[in-house]
N, C-alpha and C. Protein backbone atom coordinates (compact mmCIF):
# COMPACT_ATOMS: atom_id res chain seq x y z
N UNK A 1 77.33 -91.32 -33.74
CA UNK A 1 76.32 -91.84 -32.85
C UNK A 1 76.93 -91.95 -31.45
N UNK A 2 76.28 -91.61 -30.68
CA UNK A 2 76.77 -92.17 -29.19
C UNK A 2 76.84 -93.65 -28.60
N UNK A 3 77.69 -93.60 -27.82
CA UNK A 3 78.18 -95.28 -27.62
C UNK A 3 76.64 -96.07 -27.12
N UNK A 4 75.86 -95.44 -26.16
CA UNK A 4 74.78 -96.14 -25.80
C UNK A 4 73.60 -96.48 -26.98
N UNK A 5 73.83 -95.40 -28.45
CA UNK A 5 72.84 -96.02 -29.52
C UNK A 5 73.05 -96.82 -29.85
N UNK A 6 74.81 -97.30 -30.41
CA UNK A 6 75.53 -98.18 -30.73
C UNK A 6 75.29 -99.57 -30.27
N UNK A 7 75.91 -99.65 -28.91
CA UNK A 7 75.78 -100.83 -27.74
C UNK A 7 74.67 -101.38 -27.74
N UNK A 8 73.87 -100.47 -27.50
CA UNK A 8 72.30 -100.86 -26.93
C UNK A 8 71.12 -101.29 -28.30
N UNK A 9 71.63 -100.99 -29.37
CA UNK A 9 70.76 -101.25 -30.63
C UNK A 9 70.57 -102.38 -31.88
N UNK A 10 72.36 -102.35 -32.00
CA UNK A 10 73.27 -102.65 -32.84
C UNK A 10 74.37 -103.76 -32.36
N UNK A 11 74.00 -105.38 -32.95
CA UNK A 11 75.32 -106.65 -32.75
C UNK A 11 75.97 -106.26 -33.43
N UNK A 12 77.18 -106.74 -33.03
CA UNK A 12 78.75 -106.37 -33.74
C UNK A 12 78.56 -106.93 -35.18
N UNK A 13 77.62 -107.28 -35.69
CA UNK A 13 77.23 -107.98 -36.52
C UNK A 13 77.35 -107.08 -37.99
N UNK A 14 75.89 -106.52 -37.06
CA UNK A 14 75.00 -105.25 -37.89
C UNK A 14 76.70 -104.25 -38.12
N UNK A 15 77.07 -103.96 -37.06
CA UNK A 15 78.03 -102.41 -36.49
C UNK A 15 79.08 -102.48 -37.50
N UNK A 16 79.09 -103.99 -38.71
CA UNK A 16 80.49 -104.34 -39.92
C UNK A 16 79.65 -103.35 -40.91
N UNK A 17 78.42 -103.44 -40.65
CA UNK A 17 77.97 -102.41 -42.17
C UNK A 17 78.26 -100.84 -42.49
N UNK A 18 78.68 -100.22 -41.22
CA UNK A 18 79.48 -99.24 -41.18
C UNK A 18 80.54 -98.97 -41.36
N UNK A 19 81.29 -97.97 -42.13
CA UNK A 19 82.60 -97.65 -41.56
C UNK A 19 82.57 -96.61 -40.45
N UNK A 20 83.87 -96.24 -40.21
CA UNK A 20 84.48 -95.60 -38.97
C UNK A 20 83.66 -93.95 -39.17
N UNK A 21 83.93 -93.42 -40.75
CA UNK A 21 83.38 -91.76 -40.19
C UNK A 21 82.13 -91.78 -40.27
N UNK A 22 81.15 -93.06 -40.75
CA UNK A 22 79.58 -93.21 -40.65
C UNK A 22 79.02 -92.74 -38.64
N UNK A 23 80.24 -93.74 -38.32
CA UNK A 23 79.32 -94.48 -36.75
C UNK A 23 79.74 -92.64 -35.90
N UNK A 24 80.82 -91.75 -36.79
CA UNK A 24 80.84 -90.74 -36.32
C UNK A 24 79.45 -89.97 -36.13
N UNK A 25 78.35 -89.86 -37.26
CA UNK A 25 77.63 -88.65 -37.93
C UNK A 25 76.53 -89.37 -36.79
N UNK A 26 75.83 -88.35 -36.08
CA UNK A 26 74.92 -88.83 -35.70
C UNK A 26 73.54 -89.85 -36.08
N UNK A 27 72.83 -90.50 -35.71
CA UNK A 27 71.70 -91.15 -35.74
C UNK A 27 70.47 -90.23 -37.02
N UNK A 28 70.58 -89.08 -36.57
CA UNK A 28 69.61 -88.91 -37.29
C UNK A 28 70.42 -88.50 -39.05
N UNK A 29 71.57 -88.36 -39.12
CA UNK A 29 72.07 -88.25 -40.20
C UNK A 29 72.31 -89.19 -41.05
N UNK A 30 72.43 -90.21 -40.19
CA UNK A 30 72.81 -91.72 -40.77
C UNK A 30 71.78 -92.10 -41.35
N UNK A 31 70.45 -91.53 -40.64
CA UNK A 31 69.08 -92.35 -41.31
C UNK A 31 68.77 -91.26 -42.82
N UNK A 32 69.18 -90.20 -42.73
CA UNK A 32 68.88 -89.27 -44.12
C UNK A 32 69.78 -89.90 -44.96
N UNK A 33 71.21 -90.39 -44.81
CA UNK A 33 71.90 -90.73 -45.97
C UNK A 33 71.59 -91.99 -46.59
N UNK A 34 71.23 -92.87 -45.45
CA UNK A 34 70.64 -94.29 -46.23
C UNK A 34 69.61 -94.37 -46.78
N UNK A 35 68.43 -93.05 -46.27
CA UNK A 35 67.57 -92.95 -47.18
C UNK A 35 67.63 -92.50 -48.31
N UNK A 36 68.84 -91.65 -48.75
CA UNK A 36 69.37 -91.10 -49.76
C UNK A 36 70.33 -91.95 -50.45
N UNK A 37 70.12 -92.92 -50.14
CA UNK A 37 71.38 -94.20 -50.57
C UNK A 37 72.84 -93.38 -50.51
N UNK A 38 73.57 -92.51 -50.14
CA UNK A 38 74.67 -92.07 -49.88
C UNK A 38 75.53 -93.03 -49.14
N UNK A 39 74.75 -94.00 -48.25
CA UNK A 39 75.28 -95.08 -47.71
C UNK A 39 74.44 -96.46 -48.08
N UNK A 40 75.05 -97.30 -48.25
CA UNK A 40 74.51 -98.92 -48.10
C UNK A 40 74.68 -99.53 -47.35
N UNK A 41 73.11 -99.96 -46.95
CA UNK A 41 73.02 -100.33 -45.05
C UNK A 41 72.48 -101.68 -45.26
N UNK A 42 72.22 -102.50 -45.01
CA UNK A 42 71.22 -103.84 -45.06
C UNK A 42 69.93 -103.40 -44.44
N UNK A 43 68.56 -103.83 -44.64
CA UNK A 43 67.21 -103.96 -44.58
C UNK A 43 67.41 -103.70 -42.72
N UNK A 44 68.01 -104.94 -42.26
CA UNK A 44 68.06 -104.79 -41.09
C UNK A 44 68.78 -103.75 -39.88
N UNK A 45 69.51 -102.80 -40.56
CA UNK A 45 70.45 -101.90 -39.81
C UNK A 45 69.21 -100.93 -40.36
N UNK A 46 68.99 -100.81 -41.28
CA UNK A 46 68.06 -99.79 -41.52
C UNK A 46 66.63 -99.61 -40.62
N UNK A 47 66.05 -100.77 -40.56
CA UNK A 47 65.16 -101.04 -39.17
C UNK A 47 65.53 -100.23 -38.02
N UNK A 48 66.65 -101.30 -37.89
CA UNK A 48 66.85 -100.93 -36.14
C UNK A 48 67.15 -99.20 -36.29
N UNK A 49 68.09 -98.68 -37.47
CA UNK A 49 68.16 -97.17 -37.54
C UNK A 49 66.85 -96.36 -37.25
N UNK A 50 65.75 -96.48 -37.92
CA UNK A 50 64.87 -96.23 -37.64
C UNK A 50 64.31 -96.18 -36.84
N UNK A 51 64.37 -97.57 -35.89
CA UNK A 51 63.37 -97.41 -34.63
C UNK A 51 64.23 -96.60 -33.36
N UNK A 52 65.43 -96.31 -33.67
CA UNK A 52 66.10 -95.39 -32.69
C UNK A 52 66.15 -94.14 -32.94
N UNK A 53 65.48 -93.26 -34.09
CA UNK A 53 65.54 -92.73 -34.80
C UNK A 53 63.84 -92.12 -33.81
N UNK A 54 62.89 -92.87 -33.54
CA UNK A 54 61.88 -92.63 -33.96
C UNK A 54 61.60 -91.67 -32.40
N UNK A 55 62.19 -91.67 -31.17
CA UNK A 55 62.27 -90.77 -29.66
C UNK A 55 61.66 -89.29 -30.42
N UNK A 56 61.95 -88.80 -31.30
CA UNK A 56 61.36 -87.63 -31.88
C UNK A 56 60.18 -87.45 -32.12
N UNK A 57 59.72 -88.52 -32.32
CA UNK A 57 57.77 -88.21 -32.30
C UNK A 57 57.59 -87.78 -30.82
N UNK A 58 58.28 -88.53 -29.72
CA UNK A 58 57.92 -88.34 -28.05
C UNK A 58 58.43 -87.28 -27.96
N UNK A 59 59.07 -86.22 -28.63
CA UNK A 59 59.53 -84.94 -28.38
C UNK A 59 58.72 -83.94 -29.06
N UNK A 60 58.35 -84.54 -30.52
CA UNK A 60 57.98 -83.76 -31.50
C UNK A 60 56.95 -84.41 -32.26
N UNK A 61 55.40 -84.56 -31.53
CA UNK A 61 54.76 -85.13 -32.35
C UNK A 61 54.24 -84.76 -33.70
N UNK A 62 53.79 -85.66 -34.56
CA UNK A 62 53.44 -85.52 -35.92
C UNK A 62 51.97 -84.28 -35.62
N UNK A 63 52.40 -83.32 -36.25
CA UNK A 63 50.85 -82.55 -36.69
C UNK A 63 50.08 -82.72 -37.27
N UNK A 64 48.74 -82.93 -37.21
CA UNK A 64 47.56 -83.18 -38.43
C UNK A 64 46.53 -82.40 -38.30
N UNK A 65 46.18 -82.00 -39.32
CA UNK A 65 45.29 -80.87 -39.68
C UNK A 65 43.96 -81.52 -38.96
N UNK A 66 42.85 -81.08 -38.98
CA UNK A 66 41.77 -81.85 -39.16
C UNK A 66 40.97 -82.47 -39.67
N UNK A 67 40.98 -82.42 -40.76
CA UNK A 67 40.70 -83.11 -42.23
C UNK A 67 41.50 -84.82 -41.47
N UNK A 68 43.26 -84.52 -41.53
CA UNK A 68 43.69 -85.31 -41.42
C UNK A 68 43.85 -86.55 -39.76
N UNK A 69 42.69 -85.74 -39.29
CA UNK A 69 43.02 -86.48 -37.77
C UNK A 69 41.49 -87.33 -38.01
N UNK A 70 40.53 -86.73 -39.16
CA UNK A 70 39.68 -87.33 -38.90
C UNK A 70 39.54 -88.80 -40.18
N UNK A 71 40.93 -89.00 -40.43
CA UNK A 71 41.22 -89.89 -41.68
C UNK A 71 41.31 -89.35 -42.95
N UNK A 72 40.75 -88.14 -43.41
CA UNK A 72 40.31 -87.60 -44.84
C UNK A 72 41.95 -87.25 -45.45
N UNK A 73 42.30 -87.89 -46.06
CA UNK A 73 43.72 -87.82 -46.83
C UNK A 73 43.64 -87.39 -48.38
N UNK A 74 42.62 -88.34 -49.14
CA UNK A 74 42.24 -87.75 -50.56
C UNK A 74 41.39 -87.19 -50.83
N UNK A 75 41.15 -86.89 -52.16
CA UNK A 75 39.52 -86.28 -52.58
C UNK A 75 38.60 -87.34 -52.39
N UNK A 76 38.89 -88.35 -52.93
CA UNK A 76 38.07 -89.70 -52.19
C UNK A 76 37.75 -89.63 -51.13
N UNK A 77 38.47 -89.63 -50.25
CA UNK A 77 37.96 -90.21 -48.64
C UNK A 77 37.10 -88.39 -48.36
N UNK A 78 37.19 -87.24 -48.78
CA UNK A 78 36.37 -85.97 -48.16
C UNK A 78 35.01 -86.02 -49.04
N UNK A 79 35.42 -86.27 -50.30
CA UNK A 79 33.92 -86.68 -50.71
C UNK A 79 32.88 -87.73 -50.08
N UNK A 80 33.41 -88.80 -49.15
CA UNK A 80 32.86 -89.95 -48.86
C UNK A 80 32.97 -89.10 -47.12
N UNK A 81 33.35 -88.63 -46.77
CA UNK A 81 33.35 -87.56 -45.60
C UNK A 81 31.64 -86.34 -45.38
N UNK A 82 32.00 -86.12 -46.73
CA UNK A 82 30.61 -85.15 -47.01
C UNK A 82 29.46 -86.03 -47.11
N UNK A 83 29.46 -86.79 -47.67
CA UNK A 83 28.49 -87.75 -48.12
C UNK A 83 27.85 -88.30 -46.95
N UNK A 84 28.66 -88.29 -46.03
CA UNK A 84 28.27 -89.34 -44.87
C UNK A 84 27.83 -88.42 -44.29
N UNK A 85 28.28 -86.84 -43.79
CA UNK A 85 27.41 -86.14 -42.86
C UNK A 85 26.04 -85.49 -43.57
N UNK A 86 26.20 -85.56 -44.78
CA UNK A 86 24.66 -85.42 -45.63
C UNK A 86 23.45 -86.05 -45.06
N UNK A 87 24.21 -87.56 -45.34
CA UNK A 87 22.95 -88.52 -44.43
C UNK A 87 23.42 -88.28 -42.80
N UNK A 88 24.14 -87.70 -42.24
CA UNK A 88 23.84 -87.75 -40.74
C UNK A 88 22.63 -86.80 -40.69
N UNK A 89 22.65 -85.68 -41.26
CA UNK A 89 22.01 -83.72 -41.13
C UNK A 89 20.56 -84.79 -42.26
N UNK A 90 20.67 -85.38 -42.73
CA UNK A 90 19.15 -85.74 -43.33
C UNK A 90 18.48 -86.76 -42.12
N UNK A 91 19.49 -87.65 -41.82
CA UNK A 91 18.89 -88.71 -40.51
C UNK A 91 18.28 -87.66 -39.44
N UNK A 92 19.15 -86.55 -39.01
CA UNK A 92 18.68 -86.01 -37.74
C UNK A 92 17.50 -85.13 -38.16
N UNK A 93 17.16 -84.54 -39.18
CA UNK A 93 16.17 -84.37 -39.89
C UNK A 93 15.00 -84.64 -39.88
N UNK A 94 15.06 -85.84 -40.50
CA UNK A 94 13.37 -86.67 -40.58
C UNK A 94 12.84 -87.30 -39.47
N UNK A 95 14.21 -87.77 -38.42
CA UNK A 95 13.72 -87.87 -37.05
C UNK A 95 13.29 -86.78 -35.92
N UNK A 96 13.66 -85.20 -36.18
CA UNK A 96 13.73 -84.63 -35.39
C UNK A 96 14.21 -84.66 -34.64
N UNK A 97 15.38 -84.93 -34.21
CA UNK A 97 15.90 -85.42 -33.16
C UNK A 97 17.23 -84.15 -32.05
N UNK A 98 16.90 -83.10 -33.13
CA UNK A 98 17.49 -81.61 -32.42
C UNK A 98 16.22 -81.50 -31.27
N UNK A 99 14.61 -81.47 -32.16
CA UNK A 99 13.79 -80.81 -31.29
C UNK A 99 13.73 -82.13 -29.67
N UNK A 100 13.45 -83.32 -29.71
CA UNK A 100 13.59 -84.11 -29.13
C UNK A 100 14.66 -84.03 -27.94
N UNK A 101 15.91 -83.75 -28.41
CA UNK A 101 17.26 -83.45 -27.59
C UNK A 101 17.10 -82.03 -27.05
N UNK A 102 16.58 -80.74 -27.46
CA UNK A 102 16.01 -80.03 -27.14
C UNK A 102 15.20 -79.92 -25.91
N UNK A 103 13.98 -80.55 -25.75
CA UNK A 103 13.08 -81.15 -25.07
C UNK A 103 13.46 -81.81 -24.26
N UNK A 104 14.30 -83.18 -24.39
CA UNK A 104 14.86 -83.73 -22.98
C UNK A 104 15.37 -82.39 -22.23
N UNK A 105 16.64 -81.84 -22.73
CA UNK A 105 17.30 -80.49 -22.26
C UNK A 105 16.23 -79.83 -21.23
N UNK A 106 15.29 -79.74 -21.63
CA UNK A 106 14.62 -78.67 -21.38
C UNK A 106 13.97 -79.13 -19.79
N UNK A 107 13.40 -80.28 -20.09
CA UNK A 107 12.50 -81.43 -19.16
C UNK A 107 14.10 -81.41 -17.72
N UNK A 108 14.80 -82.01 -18.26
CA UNK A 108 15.83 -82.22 -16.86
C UNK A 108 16.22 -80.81 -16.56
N UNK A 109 16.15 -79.39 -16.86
CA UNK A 109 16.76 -78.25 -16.77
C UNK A 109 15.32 -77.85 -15.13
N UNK A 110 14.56 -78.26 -16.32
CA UNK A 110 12.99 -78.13 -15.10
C UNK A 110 13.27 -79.18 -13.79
N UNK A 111 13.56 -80.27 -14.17
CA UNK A 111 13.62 -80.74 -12.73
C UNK A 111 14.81 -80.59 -11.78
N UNK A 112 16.03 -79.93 -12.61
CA UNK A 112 17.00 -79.86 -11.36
C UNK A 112 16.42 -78.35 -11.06
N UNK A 113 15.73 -77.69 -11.05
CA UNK A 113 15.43 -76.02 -10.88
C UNK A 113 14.35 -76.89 -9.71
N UNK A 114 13.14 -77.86 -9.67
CA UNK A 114 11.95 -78.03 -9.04
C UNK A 114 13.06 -78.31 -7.38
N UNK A 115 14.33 -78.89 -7.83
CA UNK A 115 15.02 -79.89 -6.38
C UNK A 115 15.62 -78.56 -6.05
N UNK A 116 15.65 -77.09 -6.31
CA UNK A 116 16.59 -76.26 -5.71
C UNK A 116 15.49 -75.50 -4.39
């Protein structure tokens, strides 16, 4: 790790739960091995590992499909996805409310053409 992750993250406290060729391996290695229990860290070094760990989303944000940006994670939540735009496409339906939106469209298209 570099001295400023160290210094700036980590009380001399936390910095006993390491040994010497750990504080060598960088930050992001340190966080794969404790997740791999290869090392034993306390709850709290593991935190703070993490949240120094985390500058990579601001470099490299998380991708999500669209399914997944719009919450839909299981078969549950896309079935309850479908379900809901069923009744949107039946609501806009029985109200008409394409032809209506249509019609406004149409009405303001006429009056900015009457002001030219």
């Amino acid at each position: 790790m570099l001295w400023n992750d160290v210094n700036n993250n980590f009380t001399w406290e936390q910095l006993g739960a390491f040994q010497w060729g750990e504080l060598s391996l960088n930050k992001y290695q340190l966080l794969l091995q404790s997740k791999n229990a290869s090392i034993q860290l306390p709850e709290d070094v593991k935190k703070q590992l993490h949240l120094i760990c985390n500058d990579l989303l601001e470099y490299f944000p998380e991708k999500k499909t669209f399914l997944q940006a719009l919450g839909v994670n299981t078969v549950s939540d896309f079935i309850c996805f479908l379900n809901n735009a069923a009744n949107l496409y039946n609501f806009v339906n029985e109200h008409a409310l394409i032809e209506k939106f249509m019609a406004l469209c149409q009405s303001i298209n006429l009056y900015l053409q009457s002001l030219l």
